[in-house]
N, C-alpha and C. Protein backbone atom coordinates (compact mmCIF):
# COMPACT_ATOMS: atom_id res chain seq x y z
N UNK A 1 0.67 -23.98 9.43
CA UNK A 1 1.43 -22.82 8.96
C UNK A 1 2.50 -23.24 7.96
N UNK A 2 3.41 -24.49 8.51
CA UNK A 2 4.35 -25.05 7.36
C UNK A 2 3.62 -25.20 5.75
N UNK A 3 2.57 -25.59 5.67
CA UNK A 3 1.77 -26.38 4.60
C UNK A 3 1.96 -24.99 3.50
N UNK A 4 1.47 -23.67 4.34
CA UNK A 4 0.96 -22.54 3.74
C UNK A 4 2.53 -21.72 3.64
N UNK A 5 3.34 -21.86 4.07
CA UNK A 5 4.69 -21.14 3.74
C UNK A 5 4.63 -20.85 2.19
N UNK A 6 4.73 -21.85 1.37
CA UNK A 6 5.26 -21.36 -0.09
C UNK A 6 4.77 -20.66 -0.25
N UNK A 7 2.99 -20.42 -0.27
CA UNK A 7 2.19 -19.60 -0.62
C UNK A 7 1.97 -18.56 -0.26
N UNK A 8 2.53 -18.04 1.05
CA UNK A 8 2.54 -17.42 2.04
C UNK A 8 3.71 -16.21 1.17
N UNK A 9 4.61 -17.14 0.83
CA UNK A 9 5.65 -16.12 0.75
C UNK A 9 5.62 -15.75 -1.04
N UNK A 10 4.48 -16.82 -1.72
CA UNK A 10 4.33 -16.63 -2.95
C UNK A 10 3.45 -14.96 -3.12
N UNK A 11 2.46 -14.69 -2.25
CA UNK A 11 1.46 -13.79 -1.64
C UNK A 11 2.44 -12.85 -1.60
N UNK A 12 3.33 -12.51 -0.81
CA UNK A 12 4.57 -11.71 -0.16
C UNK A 12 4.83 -10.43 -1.56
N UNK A 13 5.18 -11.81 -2.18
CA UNK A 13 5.77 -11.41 -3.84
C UNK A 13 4.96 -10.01 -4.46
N UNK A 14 3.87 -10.47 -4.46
CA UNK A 14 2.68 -9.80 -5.12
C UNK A 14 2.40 -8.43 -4.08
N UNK A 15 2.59 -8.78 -2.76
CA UNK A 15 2.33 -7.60 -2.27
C UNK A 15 3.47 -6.32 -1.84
N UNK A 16 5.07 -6.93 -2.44
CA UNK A 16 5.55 -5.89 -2.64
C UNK A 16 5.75 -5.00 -3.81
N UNK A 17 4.98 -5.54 -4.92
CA UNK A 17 4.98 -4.78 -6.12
C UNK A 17 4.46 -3.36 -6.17
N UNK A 18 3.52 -3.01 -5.12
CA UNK A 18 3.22 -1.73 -5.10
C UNK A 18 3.99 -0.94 -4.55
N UNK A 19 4.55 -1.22 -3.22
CA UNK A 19 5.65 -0.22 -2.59
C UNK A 19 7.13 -0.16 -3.44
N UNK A 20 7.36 -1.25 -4.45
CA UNK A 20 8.34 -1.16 -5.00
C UNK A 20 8.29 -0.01 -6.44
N UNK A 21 6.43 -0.09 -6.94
CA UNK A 21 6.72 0.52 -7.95
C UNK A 21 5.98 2.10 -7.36
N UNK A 22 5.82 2.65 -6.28
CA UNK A 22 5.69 3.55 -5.44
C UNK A 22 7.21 4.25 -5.40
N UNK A 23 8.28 3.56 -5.23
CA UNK A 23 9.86 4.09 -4.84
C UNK A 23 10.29 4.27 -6.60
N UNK A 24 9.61 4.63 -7.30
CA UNK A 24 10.33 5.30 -8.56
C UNK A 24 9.64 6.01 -8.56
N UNK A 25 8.90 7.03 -7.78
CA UNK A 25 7.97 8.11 -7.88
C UNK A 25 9.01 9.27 -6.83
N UNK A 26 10.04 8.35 -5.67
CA UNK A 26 10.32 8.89 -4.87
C UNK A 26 11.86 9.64 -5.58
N UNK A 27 12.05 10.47 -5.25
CA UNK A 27 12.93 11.74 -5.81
C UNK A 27 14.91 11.33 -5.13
N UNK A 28 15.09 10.30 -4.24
CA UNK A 28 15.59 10.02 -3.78
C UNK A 28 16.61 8.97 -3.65
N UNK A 29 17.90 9.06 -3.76
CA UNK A 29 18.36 7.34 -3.96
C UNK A 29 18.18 6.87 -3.13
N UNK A 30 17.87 6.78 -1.41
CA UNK A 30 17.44 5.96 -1.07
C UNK A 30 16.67 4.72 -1.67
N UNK A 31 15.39 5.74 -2.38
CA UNK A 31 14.36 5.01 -2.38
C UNK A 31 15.08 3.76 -3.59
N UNK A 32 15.89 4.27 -4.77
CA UNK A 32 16.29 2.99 -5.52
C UNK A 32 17.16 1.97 -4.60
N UNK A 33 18.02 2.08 -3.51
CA UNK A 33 18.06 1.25 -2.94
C UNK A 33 16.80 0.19 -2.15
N UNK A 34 15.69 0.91 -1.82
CA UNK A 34 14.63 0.28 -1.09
C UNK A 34 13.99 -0.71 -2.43
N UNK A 35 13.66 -0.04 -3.29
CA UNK A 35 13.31 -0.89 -4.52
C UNK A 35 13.96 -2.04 -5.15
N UNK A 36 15.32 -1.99 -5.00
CA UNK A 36 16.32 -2.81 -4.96
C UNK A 36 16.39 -4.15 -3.64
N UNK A 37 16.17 -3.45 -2.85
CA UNK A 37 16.07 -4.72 -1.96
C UNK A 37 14.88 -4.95 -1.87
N UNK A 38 13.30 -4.65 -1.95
CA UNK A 38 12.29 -4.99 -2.53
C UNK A 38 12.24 -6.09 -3.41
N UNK A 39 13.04 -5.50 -4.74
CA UNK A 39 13.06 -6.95 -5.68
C UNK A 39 13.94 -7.77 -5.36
N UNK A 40 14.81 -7.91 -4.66
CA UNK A 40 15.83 -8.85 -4.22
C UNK A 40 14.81 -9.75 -3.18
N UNK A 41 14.00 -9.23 -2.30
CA UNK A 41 13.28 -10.60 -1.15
C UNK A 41 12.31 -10.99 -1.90
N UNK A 42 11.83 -10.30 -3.15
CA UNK A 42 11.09 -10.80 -4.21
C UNK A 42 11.40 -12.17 -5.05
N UNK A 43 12.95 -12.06 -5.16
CA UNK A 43 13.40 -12.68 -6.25
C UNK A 43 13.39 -14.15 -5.08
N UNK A 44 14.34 -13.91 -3.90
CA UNK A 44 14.40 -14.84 -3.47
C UNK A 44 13.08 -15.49 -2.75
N UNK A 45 11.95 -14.77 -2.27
CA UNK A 45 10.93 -15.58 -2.29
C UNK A 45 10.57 -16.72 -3.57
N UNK A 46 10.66 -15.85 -4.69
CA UNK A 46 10.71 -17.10 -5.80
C UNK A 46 11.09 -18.35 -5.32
N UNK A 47 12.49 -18.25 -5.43
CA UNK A 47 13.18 -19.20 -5.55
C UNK A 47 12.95 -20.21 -3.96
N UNK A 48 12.53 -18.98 -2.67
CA UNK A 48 11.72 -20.21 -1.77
C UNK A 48 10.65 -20.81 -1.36
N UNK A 49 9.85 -20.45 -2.29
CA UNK A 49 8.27 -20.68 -2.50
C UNK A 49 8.44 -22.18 -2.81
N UNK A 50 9.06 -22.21 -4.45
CA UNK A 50 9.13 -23.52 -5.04
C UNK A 50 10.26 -24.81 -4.38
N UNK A 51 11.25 -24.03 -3.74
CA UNK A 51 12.08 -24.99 -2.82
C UNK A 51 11.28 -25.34 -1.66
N UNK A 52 10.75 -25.33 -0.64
CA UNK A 52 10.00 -25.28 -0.09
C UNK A 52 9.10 -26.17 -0.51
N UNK A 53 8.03 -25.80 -1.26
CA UNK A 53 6.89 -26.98 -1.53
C UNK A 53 7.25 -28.30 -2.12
N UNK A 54 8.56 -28.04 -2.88
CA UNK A 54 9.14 -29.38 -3.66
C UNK A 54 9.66 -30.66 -1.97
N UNK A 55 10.27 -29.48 -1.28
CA UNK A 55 10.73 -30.34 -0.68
C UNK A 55 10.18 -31.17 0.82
N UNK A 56 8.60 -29.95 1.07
CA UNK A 56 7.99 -30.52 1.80
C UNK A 56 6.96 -31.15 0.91
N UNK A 57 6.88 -31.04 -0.19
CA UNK A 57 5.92 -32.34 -0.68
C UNK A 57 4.32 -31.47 -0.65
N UNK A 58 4.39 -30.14 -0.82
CA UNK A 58 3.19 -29.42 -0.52
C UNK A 58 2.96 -28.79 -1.86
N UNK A 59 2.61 -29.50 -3.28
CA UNK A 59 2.59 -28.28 -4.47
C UNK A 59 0.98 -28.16 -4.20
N UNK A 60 0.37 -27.16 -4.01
CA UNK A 60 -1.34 -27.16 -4.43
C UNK A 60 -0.83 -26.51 -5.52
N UNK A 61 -2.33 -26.71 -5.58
CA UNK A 61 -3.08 -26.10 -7.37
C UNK A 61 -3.07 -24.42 -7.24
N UNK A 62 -3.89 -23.93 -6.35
CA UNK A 62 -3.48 -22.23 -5.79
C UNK A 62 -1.75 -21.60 -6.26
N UNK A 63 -1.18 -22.60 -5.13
CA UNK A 63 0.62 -22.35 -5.57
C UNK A 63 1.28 -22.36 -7.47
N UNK A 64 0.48 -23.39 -7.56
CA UNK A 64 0.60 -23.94 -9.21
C UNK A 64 0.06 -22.51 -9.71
N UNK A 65 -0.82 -22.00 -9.67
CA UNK A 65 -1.63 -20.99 -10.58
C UNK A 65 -0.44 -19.30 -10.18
N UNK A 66 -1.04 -19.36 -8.58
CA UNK A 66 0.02 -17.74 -8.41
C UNK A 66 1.51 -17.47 -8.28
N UNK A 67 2.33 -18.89 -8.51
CA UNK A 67 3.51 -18.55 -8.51
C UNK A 67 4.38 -17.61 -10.24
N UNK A 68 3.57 -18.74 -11.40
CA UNK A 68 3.59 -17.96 -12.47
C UNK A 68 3.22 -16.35 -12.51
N UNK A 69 1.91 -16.05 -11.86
CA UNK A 69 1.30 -15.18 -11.74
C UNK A 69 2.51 -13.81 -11.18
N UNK A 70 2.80 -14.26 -10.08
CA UNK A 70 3.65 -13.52 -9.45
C UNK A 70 4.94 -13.16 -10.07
N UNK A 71 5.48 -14.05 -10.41
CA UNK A 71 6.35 -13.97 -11.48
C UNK A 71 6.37 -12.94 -12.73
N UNK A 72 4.94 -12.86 -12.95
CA UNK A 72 5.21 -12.29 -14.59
C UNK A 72 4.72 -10.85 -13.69
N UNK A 73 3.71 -10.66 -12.93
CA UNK A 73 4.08 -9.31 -12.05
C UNK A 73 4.90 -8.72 -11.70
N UNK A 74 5.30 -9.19 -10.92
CA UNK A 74 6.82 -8.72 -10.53
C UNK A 74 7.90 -8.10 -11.85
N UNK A 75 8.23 -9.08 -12.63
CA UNK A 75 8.87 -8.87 -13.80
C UNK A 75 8.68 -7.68 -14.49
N UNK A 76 7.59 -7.59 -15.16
CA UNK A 76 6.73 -6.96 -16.04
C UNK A 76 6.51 -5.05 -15.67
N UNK A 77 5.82 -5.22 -14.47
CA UNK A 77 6.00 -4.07 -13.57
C UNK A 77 7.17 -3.59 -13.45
N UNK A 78 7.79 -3.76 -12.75
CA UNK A 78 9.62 -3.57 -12.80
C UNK A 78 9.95 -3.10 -14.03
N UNK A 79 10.03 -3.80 -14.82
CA UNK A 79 10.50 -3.51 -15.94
C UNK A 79 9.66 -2.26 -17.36
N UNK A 80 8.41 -2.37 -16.87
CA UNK A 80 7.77 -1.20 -17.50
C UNK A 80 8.31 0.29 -16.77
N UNK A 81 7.99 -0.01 -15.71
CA UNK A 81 8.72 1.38 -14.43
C UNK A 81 10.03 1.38 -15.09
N UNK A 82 10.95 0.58 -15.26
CA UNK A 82 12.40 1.44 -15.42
C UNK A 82 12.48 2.13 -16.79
N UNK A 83 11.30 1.50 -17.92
CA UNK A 83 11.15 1.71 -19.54
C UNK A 83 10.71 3.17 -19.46
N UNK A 84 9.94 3.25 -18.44
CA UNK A 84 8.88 4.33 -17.80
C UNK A 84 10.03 5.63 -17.76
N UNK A 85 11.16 5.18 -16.41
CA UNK A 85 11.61 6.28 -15.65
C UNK A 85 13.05 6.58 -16.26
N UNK A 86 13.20 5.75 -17.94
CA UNK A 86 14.26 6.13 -18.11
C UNK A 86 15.50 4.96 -18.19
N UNK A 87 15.52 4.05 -16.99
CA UNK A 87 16.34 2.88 -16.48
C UNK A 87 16.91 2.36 -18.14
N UNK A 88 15.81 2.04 -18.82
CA UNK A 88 16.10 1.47 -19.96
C UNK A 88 15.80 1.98 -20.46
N UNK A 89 16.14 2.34 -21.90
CA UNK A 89 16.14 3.00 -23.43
C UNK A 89 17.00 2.55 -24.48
N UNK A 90 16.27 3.75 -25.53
CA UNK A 90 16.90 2.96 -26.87
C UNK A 90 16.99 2.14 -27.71
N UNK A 91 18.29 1.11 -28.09
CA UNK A 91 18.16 0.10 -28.60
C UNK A 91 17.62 -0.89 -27.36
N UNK A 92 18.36 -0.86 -26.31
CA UNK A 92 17.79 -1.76 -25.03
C UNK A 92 16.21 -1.72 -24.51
N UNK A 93 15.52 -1.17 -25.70
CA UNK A 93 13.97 -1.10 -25.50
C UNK A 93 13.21 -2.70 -25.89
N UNK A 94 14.55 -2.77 -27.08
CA UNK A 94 14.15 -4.10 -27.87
C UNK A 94 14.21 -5.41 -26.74
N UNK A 95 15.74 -5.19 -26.19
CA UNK A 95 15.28 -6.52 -25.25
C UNK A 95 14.30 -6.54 -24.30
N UNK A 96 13.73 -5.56 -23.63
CA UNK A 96 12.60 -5.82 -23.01
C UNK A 96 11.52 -5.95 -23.67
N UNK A 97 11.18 -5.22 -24.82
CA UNK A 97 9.77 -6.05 -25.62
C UNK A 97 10.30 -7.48 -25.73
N UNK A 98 11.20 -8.13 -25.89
CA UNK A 98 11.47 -9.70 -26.33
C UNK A 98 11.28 -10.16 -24.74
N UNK A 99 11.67 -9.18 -23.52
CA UNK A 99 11.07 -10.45 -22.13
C UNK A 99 10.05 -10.16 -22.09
N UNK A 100 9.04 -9.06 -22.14
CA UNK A 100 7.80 -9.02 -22.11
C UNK A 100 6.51 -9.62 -22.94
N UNK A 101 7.45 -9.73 -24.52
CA UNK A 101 6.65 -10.48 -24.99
C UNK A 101 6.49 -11.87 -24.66
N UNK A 102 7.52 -12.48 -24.25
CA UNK A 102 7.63 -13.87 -24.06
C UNK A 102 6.69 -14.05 -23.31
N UNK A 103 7.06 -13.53 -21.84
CA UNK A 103 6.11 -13.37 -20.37
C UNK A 103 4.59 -13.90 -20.92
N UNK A 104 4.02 -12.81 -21.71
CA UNK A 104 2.96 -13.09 -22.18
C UNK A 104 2.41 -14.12 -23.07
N UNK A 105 3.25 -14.84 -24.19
CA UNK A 105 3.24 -15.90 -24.93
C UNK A 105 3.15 -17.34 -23.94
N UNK A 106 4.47 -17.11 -23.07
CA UNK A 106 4.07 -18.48 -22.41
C UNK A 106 3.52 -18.35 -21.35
N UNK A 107 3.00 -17.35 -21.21
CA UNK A 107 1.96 -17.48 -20.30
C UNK A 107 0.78 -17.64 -20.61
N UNK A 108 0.07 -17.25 -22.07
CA UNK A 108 -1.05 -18.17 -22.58
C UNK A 108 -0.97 -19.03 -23.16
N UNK A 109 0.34 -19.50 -23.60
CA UNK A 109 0.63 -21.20 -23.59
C UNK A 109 -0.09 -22.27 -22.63
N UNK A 110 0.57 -21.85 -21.52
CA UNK A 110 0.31 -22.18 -20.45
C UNK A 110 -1.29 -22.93 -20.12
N UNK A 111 -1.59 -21.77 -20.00
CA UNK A 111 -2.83 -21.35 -19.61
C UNK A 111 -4.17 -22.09 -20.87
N UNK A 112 -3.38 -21.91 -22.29
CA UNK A 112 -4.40 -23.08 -22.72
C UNK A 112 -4.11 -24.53 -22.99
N UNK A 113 -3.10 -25.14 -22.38
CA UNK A 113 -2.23 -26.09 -22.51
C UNK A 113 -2.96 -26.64 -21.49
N UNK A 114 -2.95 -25.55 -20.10
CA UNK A 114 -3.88 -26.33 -19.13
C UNK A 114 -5.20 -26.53 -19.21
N UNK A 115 -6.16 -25.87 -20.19
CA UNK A 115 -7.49 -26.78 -20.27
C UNK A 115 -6.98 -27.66 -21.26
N UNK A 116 -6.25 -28.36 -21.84
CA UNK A 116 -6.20 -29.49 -22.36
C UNK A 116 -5.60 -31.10 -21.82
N UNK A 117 -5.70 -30.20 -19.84
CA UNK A 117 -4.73 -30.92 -19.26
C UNK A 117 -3.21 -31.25 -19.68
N UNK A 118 -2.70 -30.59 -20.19
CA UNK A 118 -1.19 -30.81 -20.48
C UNK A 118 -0.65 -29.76 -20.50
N UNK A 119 0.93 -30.26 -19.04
CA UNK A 119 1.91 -29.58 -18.73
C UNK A 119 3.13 -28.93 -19.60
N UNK A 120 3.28 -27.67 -19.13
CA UNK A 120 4.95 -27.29 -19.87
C UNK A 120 5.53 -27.39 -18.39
N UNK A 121 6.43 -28.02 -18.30
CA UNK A 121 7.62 -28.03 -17.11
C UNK A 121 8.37 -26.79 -17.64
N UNK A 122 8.87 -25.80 -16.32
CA UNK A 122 9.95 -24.95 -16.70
C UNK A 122 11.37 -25.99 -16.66
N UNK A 123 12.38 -25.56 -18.27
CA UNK A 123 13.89 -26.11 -18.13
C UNK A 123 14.96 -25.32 -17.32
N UNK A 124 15.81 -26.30 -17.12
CA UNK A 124 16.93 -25.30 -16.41
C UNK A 124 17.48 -24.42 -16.94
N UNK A 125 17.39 -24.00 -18.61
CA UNK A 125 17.38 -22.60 -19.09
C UNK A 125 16.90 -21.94 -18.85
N UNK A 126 15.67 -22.16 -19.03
CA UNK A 126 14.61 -21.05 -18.36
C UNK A 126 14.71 -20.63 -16.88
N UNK A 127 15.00 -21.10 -16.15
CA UNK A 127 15.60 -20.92 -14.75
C UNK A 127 17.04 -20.33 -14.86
N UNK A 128 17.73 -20.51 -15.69
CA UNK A 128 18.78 -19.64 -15.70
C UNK A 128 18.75 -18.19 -16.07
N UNK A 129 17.73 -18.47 -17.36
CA UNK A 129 17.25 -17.24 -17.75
C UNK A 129 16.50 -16.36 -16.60
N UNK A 130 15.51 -16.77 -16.28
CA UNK A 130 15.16 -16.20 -14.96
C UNK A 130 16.20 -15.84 -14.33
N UNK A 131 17.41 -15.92 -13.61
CA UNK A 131 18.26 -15.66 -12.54
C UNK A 131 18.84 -14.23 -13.21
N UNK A 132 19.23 -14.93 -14.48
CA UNK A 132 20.18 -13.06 -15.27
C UNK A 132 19.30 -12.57 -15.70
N UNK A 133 18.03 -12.48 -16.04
CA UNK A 133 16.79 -11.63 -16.01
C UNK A 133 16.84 -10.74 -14.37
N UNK A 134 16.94 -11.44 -13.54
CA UNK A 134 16.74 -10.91 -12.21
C UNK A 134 17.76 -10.23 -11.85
N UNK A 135 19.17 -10.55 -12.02
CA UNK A 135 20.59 -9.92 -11.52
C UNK A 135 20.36 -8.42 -12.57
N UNK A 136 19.94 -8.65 -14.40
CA UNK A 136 19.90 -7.10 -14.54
C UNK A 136 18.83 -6.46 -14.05
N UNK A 137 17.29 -6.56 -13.94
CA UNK A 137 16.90 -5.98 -13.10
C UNK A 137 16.94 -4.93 -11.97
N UNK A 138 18.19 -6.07 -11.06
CA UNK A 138 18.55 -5.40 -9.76
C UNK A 138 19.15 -4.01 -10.08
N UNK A 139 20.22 -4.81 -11.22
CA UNK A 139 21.71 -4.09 -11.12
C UNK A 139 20.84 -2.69 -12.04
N UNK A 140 19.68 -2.40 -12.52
CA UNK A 140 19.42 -1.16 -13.39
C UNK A 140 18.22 -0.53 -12.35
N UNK A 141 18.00 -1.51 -11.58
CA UNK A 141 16.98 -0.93 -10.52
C UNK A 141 18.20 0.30 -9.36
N UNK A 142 19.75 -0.65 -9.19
CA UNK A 142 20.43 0.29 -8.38
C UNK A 142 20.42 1.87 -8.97
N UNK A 143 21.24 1.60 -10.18
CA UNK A 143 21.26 1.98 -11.01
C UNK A 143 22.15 3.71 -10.86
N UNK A 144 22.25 4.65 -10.81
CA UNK A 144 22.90 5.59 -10.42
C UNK A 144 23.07 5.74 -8.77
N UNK A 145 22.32 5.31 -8.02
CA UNK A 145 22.31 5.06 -6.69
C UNK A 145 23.83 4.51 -6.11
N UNK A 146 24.21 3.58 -6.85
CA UNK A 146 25.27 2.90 -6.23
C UNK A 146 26.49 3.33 -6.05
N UNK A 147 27.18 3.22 -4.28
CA UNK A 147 27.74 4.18 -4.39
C UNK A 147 29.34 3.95 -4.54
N UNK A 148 29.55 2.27 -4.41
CA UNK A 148 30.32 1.93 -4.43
C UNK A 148 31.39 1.47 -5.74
N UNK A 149 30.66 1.14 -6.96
CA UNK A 149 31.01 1.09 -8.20
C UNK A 149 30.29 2.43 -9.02
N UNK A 150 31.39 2.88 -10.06
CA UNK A 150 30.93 4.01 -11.02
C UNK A 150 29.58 3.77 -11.14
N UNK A 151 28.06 4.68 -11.42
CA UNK A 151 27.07 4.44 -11.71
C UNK A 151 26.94 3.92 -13.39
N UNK A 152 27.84 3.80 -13.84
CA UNK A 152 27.69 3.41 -15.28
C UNK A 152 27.99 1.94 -15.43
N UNK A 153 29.04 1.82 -14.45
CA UNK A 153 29.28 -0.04 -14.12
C UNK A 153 27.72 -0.96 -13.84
N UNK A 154 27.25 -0.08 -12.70
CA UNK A 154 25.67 -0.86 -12.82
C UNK A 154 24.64 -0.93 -13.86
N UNK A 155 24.55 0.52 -14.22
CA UNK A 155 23.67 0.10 -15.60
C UNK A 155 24.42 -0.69 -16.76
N UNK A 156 25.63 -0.69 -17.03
CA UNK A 156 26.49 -1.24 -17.92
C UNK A 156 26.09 -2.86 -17.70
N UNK A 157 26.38 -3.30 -16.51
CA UNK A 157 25.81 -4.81 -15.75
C UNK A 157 24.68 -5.02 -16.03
N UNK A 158 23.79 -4.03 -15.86
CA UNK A 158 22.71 -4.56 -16.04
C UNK A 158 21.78 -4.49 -17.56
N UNK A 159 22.41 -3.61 -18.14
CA UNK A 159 22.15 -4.10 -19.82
C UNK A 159 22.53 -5.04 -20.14
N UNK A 160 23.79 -5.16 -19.70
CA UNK A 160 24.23 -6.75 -20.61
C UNK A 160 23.78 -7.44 -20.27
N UNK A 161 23.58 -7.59 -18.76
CA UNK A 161 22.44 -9.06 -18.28
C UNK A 161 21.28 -8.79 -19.15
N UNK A 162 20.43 -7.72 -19.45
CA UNK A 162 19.13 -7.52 -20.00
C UNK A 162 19.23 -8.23 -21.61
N UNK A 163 20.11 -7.78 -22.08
CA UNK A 163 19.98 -8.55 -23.68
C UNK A 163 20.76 -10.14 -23.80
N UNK A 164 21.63 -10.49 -22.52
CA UNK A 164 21.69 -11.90 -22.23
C UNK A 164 20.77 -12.76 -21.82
N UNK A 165 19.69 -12.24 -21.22
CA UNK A 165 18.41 -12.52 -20.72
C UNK A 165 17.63 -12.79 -22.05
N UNK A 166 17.70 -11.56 -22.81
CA UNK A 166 16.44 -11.35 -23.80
C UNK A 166 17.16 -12.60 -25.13
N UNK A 167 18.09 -12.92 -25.19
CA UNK A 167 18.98 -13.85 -26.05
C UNK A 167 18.05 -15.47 -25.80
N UNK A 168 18.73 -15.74 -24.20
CA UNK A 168 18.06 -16.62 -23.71
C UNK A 168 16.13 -16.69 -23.81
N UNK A 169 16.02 -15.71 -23.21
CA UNK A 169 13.99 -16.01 -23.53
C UNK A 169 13.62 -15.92 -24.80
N UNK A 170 14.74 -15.49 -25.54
CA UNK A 170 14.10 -16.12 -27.30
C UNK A 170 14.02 -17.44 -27.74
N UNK A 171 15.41 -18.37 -26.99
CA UNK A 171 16.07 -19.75 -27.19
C UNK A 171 14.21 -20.36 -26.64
N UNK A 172 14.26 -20.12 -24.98
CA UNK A 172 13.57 -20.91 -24.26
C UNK A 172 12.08 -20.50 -24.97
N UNK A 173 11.48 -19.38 -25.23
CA UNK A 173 10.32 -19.36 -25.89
C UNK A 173 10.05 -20.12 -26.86
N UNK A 174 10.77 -20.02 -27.71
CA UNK A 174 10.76 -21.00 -29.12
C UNK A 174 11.03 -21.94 -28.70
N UNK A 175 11.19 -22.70 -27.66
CA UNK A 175 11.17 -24.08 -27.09
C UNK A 175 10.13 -24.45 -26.76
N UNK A 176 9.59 -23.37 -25.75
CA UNK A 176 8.15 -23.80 -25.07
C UNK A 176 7.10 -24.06 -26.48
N UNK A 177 7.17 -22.82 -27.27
CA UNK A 177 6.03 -22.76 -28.66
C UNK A 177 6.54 -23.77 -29.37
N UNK A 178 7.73 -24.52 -29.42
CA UNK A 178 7.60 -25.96 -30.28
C UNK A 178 7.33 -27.34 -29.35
N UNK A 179 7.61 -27.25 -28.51
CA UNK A 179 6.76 -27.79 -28.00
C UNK A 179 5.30 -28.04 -27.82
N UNK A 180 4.48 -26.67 -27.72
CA UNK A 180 3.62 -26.71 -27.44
C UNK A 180 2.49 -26.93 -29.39
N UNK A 181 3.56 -27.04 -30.00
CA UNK A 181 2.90 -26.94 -31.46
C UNK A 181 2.54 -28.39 -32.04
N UNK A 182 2.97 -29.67 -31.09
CA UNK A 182 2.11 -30.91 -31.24
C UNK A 182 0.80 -30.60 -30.74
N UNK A 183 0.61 -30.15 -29.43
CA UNK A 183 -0.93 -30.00 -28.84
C UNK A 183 -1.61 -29.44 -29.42
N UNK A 184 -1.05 -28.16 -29.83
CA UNK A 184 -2.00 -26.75 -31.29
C UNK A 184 -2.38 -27.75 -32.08
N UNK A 185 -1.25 -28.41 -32.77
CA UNK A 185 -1.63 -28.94 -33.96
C UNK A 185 -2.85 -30.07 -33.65
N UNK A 186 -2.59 -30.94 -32.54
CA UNK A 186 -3.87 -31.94 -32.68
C UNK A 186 -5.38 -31.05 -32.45
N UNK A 187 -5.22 -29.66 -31.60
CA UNK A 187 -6.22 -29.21 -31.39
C UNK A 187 -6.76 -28.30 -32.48
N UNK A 188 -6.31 -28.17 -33.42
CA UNK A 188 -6.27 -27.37 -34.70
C UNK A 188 -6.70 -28.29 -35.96
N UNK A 189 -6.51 -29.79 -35.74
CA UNK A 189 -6.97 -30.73 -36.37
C UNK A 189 -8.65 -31.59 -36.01
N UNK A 190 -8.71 -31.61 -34.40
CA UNK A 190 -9.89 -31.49 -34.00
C UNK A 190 -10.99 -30.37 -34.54
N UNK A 191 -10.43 -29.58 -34.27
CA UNK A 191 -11.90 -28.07 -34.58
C UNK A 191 -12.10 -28.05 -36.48
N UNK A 192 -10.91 -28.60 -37.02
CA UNK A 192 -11.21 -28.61 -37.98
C UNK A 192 -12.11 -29.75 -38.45
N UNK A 193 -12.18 -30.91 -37.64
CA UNK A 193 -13.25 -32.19 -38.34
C UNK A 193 -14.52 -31.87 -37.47
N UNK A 194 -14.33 -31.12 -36.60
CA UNK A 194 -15.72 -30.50 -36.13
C UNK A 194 -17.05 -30.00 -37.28
């Protein structure tokens, strides 16, 4: 059972995306609180999936493939639903095409990096970025719900995290794609003496 924890709770991830994007259908602030703490055991499964396997020494290849996976689900979803229900607009449309586009860029980075056998490690930017990606999220997922700060303080929080986020996944994208533009290039030099 220890072995299978990360994955276990990597799985978790993925299977609250439906009841979470189910509670923006619901008419109710409850329900943005439920959605809210939804993505909150979301977020922190993340973060104990990969603590966890690092530190019991358990990465499989499965974990390797659906933790990204989960990740850009979670994200993506979320963030179309709030584009969807209103949460975000406007000029703040732009920073979410810049996390969504990324999502998708390095994620077929990725993905053809790995049939060439070669890794992108995530940096601790990108992990930072991830974290204030996740705090605005929350804070636009509360979003008029909250009852304790003005409802404009939360969305206010959580825009600015959103285009501090979208600042950062421009830095770290254009990191990953120069990086990844020695491998293009040798593989772009291959097909060409083909």
């Amino acid at each position: 059972m220890r072995r299978n924890l990360p994955n276990i709770l990597t799985l978790s991830r993925v299977v609250v995306i439906p009841p979470l994007i189910f509670s923006f259908f619901v008419p109710y602030g409850f329900a943005r609180w439920v959605a809210t703490l939804l993505f909150m055991y979301a977020c922190l499964t993340d973060f104990l999936d990969g603590y966890l396997a690092r530190k019991w020494n358990h990465i499989s290849s499965f974990g390797r493939f659906l933790d990204p996976v989960a990740d850009k689900l979670l994200v993506c979803s979320t963030l179309l639903m709030l584009v969807g229900m209103g949460g975000i607009r406007g000029l703040s449309l732009l920073a979410a095409v810049v996390i969504l586009s990324r999502e998708i860029l390095v994620s077929g980075l990725r993905e053809f990096l790995a049939q060439l056998n070669v890794g992108m490690p995530v940096s601790w930017l990108a992990k930072w970025k991830t974290a204030i990606q996740m705090v605005a999220i929350g804070c636009l997922l509360i979003g008029d719900a909250g009852p304790w700060i003005p409802p404009l303080a939360w969305k206010t929080l959580g825009i600015t995290c959103l285009w501090f986020a979208a600042a950062l996944t421009l830095y770290t994208g254009y990191d990953y794609l120069k990086a990844a533009m020695e491998q293009l290039n040798d593989v772009w030099v291959k097909d060409d003496e083909i």
